[in-house]
Every structure is written in C-alpha cells, then in structure tokens.
N, C-alpha and C. Protein backbone atom coordinates (compact mmCIF):
# COMPACT_ATOMS: atom_id res chain seq x y z
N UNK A 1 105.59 106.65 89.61
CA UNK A 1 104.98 107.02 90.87
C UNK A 1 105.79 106.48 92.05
N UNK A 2 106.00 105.30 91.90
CA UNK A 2 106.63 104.49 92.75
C UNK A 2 108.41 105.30 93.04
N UNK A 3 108.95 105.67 92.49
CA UNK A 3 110.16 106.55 92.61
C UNK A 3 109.53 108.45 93.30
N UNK A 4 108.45 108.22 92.89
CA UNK A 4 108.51 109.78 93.34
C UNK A 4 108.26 109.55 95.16
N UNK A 5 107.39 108.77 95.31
CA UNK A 5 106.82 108.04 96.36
C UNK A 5 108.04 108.16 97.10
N UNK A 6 109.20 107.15 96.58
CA UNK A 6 110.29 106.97 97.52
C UNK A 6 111.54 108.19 97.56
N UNK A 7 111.33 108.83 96.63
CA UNK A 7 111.91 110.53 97.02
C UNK A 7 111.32 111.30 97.99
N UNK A 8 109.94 111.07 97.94
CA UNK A 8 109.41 111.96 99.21
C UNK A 8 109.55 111.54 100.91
N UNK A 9 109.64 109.99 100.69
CA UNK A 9 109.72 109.53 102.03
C UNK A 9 111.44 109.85 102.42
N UNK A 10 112.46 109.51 101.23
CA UNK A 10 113.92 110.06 101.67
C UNK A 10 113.91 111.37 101.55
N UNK A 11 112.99 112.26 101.20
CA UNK A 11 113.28 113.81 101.99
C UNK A 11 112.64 114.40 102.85
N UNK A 12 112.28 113.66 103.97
CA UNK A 12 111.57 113.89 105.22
C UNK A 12 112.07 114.88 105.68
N UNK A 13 111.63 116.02 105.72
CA UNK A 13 112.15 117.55 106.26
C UNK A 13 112.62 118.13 105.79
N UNK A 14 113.38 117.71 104.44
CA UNK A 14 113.90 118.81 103.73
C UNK A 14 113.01 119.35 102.77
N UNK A 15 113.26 121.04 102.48
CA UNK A 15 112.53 121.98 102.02
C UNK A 15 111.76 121.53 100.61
N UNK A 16 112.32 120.43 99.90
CA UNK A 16 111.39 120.08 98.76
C UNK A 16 110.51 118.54 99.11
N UNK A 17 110.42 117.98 100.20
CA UNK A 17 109.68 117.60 100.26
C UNK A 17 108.11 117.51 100.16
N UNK A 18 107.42 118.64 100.31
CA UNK A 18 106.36 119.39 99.99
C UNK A 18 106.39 119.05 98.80
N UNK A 19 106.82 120.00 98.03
CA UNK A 19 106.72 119.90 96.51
C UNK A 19 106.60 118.37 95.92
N UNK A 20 107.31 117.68 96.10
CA UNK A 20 107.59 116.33 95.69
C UNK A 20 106.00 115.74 95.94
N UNK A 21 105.73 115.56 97.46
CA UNK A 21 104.60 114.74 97.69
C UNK A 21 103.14 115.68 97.07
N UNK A 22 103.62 117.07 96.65
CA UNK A 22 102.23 117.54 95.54
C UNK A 22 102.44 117.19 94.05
N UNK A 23 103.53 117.01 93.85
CA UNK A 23 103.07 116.60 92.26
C UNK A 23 103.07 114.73 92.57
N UNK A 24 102.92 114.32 93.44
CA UNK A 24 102.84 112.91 93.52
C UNK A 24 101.35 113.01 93.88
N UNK A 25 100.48 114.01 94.77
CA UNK A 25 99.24 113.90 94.98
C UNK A 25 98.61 114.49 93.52
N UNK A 26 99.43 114.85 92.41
CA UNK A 26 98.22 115.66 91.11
C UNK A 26 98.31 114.20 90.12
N UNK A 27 99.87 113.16 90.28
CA UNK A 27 99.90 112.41 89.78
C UNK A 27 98.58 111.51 89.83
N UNK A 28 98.43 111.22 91.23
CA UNK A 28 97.37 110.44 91.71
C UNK A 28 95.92 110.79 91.38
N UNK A 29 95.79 112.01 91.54
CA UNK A 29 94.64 112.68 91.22
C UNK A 29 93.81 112.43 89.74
N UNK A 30 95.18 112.59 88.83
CA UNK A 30 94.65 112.57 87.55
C UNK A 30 94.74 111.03 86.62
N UNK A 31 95.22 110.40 87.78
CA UNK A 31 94.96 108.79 87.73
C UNK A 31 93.60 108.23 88.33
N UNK A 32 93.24 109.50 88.81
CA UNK A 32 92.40 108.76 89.17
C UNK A 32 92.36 107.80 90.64
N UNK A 33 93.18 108.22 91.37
CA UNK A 33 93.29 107.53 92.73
C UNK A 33 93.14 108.68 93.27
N UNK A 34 92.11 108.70 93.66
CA UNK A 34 91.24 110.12 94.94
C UNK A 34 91.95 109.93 96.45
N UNK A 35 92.14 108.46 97.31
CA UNK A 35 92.47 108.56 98.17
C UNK A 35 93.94 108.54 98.18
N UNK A 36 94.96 107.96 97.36
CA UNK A 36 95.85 108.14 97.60
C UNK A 36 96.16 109.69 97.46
N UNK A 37 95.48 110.53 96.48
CA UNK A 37 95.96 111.64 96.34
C UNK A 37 95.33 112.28 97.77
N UNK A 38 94.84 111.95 98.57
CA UNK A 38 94.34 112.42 99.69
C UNK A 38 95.34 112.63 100.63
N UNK A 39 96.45 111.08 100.44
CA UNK A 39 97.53 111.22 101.44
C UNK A 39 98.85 112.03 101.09
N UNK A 40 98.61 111.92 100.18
CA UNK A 40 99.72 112.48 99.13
C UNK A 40 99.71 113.98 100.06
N UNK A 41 97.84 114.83 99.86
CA UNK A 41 98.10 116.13 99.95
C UNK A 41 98.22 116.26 101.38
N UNK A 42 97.77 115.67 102.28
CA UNK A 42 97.97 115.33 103.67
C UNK A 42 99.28 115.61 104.32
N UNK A 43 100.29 114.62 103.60
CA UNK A 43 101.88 114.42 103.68
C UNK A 43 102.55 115.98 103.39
N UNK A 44 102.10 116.57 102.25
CA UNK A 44 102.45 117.52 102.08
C UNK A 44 102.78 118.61 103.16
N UNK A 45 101.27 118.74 104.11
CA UNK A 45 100.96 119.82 105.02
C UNK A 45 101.55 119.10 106.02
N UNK A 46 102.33 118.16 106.26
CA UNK A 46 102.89 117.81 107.57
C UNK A 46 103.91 118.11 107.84
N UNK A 47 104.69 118.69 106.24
CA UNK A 47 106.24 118.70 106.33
C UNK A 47 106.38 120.13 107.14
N UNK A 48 107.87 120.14 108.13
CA UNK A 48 108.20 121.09 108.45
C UNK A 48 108.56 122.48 107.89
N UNK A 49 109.00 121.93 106.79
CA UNK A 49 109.09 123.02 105.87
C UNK A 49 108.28 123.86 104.80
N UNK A 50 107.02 122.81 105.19
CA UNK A 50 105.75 123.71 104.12
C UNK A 50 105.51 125.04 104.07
N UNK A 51 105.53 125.59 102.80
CA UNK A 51 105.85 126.77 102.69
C UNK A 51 104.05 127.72 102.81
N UNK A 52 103.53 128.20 102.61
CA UNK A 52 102.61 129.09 102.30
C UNK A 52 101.67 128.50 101.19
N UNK A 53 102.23 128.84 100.44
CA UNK A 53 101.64 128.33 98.67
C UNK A 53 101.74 126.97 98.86
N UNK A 54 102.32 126.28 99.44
CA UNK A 54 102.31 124.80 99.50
C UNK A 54 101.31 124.27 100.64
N UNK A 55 101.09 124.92 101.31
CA UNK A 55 100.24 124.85 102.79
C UNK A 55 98.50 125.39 102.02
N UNK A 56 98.45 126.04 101.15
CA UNK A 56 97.58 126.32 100.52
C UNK A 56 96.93 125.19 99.78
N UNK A 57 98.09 125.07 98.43
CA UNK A 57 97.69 124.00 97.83
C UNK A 57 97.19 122.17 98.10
N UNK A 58 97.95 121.88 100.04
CA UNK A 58 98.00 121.12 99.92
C UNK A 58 96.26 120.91 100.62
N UNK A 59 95.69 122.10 101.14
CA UNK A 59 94.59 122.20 101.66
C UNK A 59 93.49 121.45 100.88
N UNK A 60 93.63 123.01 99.59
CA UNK A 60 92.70 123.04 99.28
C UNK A 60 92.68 121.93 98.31
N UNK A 61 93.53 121.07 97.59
CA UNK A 61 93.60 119.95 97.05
C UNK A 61 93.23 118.79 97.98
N UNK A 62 93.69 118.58 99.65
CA UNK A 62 92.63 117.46 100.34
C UNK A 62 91.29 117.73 100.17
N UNK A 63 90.93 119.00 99.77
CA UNK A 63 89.49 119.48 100.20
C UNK A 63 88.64 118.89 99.25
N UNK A 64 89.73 119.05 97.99
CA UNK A 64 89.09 118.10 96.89
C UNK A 64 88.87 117.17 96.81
N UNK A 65 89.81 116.28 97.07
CA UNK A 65 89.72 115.01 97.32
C UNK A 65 88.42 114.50 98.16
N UNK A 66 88.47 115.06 99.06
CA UNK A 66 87.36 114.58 100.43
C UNK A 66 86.12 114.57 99.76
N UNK A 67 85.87 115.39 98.77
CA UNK A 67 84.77 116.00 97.82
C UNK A 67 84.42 114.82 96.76
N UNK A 68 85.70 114.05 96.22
CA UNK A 68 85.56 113.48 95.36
C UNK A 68 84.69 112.10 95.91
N UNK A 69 85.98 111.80 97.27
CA UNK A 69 85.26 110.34 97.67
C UNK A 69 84.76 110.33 98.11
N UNK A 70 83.23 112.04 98.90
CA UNK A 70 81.82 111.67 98.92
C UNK A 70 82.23 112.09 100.31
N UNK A 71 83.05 112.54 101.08
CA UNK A 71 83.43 112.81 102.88
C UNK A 71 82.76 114.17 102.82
N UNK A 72 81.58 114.72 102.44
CA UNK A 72 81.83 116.12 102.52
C UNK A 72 81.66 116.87 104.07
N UNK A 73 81.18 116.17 104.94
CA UNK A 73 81.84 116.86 106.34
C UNK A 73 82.94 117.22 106.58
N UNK A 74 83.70 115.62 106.47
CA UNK A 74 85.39 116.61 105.96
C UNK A 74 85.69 117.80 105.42
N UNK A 75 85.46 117.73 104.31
CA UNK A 75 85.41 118.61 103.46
C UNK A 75 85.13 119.85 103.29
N UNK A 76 84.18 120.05 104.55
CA UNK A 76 83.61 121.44 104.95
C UNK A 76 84.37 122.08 105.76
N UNK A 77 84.71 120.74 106.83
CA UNK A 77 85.74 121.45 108.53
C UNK A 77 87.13 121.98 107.39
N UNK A 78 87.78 121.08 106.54
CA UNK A 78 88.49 121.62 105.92
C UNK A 78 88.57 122.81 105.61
N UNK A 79 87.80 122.69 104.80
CA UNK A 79 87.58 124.35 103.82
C UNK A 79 87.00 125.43 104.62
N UNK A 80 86.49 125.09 105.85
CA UNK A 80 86.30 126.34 106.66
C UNK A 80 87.24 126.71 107.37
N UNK A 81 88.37 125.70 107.86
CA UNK A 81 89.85 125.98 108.50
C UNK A 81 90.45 126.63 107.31
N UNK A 82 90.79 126.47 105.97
CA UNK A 82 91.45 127.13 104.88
C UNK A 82 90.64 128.97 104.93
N UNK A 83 89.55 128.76 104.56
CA UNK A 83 88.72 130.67 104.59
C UNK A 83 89.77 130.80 105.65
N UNK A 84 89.47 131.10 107.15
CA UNK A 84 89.84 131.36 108.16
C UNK A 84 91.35 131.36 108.43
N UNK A 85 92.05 130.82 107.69
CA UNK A 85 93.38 130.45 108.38
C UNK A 85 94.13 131.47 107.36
N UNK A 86 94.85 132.80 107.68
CA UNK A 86 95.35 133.92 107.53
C UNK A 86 96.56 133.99 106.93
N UNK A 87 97.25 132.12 107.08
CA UNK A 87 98.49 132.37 106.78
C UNK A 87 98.44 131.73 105.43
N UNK A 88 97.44 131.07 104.66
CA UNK A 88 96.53 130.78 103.77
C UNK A 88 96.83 131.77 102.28
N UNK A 89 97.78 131.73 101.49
CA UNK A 89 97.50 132.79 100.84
C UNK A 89 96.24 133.03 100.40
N UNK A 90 96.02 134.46 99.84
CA UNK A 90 94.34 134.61 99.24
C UNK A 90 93.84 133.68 98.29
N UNK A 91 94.68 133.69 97.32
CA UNK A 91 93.92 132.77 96.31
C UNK A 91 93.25 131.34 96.81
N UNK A 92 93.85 130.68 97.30
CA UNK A 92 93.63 129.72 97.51
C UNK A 92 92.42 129.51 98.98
N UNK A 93 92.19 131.01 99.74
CA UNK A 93 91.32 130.87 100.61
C UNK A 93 89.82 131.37 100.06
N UNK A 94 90.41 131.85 98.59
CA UNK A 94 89.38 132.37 97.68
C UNK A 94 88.85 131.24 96.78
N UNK A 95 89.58 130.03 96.36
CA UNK A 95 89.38 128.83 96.10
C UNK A 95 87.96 128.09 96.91
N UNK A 96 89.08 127.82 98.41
CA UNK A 96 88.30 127.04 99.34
C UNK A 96 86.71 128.05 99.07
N UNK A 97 87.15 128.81 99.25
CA UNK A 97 85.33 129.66 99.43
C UNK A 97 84.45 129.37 98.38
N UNK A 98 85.18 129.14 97.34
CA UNK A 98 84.08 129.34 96.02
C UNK A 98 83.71 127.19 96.24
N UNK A 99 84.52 126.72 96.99
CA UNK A 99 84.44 124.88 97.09
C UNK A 99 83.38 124.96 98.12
N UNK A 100 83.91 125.84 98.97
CA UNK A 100 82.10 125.74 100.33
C UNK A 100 81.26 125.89 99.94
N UNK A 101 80.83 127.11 98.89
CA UNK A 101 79.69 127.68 98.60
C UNK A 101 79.22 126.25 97.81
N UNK A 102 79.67 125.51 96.87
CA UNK A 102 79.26 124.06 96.35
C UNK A 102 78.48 123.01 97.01
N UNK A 103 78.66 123.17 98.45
CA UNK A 103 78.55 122.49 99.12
C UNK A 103 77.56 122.70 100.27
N UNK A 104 77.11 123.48 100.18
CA UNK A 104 76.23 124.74 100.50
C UNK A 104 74.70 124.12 100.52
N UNK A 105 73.85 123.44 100.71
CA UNK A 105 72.41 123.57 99.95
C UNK A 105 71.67 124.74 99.40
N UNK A 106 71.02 124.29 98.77
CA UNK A 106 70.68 124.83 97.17
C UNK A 106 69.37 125.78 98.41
N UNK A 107 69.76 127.32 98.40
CA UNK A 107 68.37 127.97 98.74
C UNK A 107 66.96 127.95 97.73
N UNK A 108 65.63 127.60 98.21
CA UNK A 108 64.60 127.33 97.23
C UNK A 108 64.26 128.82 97.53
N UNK A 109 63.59 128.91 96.03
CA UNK A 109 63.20 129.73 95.21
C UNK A 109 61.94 129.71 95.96
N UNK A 110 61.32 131.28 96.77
CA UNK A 110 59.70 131.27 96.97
C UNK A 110 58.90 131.51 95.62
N UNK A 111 57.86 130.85 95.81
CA UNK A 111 56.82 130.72 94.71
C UNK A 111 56.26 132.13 94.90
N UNK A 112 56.10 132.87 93.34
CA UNK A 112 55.68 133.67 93.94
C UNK A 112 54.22 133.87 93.57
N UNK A 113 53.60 134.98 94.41
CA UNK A 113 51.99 134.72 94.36
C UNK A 113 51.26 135.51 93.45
N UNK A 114 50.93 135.25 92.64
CA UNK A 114 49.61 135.55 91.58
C UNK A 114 48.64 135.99 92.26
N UNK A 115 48.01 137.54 91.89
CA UNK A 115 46.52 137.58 92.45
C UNK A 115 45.82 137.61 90.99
C-alpha cells in the first residue's frame, strides 16, 4: 500500500495518476479502511487528468464509502451530483441511482380496509 501511496503522490498530474489512487482506494476498501478509501477516491477526482470512467468510478465509490462510515447526507449530495452530472458515464449514474434509491425511506404500506 505504502508504495502505491507513494506512486500516486509522484504522479501528480500525470494521466495515470487516477488509476493508481483507485486501485489504492479498492485496496483500502477491501481492507477494510472505509476512510482512507474515502481519500483515496477523493484524490482520484482531483486529478487533472481524470478521465470519464475514472470521474465515475471515483464518485460513485466515495459515495460508498460515505455510506459505509454512516455520512449519509454526504452521501446523498454526492449521488445526486453523480445522477445529474452528464459527463458521468451512464453506468455509473445508473449505479449512483440504484445507491439513492437505498437511501431513500422505506414508503409504508396503507393498511388496507376490511368491510
């Protein structure tokens, strides 16, 4: 981790930077470190060179995160900037949507009436 970490900080602007700091945020993720993978996907979307699919992934993966460690306000402004944001490929604004609807409260069921 610690080497991928310091590849991403020495490729500040260049075109694989992105990439680097997302498989360092899935590293984290599936370790089990929610917030670092938070910054991880954060870092990602800052780079100049974030591509589309990477601007996607790095979304809707904070979105997760925010989800995990319980932020879900975050989590909502997020994922409602991802639906909305055009340059978003689909899948992944099709993602965020199916993560809002989660998050959503539960509509109650009317009782219905017996005569």
């Amino acid at each position: 981790i610690s080497r991928l970490d310091k590849l991403a900080t020495a490729r500040k602007g260049d075109p694989m930077a992105s990439d680097v700091y997302l498989k360092l945020a899935g590293i984290y993720r599936r370790s089990g470190a929610s917030r670092k993978a938070l910054a991880a996907y954060d870092n990602a979307r800052e780079e100049a060179s974030c591509t589309p699919d990477q601007l996607g992934r790095s979304l809707v993966g904070s979105a997760e995160m925010l989800m995990a460690t319980g932020d879900k306000r975050k989590a909502k402004t997020l994922l409602r900037s991802t639906i909305d944001n055009k340059g978003v490929p689909r899948e992944y604004r099709i993602k965020a949507s199916s993560l809002w609807d989660t998050l959503q409260p539960k509509k109650k069921k009317k009782a219905s009436k017996k005569h």
